[in-house]
C-alpha atoms as a PDB file:
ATOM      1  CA  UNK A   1     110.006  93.113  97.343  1.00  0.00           C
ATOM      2  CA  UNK A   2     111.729  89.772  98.668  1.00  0.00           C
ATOM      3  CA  UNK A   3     112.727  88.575  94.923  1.00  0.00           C
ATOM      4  CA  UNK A   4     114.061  91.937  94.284  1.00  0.00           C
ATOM      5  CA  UNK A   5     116.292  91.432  97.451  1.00  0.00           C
ATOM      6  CA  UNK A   6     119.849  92.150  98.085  1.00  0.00           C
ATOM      7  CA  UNK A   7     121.782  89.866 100.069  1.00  0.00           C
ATOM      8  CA  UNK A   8     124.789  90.971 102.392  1.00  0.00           C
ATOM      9  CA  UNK A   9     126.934  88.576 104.514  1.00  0.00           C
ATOM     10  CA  UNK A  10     128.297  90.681 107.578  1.00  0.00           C
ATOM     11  CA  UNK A  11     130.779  88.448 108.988  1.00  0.00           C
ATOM     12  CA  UNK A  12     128.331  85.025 109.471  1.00  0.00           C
ATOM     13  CA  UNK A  13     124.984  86.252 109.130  1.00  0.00           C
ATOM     14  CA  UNK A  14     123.549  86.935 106.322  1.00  0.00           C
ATOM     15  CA  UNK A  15     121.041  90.371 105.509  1.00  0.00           C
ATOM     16  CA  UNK A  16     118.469  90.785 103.263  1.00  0.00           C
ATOM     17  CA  UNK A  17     117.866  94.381 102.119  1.00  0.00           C
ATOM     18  CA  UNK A  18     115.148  95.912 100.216  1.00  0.00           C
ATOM     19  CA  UNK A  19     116.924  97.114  96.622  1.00  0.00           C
ATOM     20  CA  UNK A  20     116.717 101.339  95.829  1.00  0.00           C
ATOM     21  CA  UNK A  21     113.773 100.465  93.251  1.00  0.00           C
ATOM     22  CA  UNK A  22     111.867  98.955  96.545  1.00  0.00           C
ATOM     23  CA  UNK A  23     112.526 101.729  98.989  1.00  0.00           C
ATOM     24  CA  UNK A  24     111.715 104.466  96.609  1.00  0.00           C
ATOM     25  CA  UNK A  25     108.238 102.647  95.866  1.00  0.00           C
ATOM     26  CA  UNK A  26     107.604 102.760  99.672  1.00  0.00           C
ATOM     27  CA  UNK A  27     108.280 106.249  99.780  1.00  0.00           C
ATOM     28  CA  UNK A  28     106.684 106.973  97.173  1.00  0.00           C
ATOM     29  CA  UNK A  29     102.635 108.505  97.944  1.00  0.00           C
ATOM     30  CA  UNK A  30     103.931 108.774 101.547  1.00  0.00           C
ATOM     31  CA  UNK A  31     103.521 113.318 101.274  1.00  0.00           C
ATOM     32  CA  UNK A  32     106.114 113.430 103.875  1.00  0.00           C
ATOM     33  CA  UNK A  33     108.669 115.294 102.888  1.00  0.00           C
ATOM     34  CA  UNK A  34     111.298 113.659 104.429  1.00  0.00           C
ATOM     35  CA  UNK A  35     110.362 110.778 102.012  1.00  0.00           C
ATOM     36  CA  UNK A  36     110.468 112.939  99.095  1.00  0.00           C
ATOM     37  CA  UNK A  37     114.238 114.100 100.151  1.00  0.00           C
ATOM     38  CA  UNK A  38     115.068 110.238 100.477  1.00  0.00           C
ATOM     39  CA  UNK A  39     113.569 109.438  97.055  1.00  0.00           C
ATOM     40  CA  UNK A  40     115.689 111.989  95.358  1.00  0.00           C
ATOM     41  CA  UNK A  41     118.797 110.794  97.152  1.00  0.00           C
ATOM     42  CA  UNK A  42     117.862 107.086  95.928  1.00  0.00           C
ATOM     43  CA  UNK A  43     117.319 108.267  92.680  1.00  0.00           C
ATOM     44  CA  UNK A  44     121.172 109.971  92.978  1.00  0.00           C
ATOM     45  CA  UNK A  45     122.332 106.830  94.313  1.00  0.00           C
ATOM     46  CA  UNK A  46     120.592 104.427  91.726  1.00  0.00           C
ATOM     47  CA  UNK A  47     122.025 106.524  88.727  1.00  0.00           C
ATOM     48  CA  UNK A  48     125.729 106.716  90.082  1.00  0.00           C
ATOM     49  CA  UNK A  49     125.395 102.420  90.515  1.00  0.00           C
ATOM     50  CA  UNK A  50     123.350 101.491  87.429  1.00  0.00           C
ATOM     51  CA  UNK A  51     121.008 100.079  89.995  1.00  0.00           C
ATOM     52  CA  UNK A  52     117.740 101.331  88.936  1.00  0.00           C
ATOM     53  CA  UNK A  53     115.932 104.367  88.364  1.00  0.00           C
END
């Protein structure tokens, strides 16, 4: 997950964030549902950005 990272700067400190491939792997298996409405809305998200899935 760490080399698929994606690094924000917010004013002087820098974020790492997990990429949309990441967080819809760990949602993925979960069987809650509220993960399954966050995996489609990744999925949404990844194909409007060409990031992914």
């Amino acid at each position: 997950m760490y080399r698929n990272r994606i690094e924000k700067d917010i004013g002087r400190v820098r974020f790492n964030l997990a990429s949309i491939e990441d967080l819809i792997a760990l949602k993925t298996g979960t069987g809650r549902k509220q993960d399954a409405s966050d995996i489609e809305a990744l999925k949404i998200v990844a194909r409007a950005t060409g990031k992914g899935t």
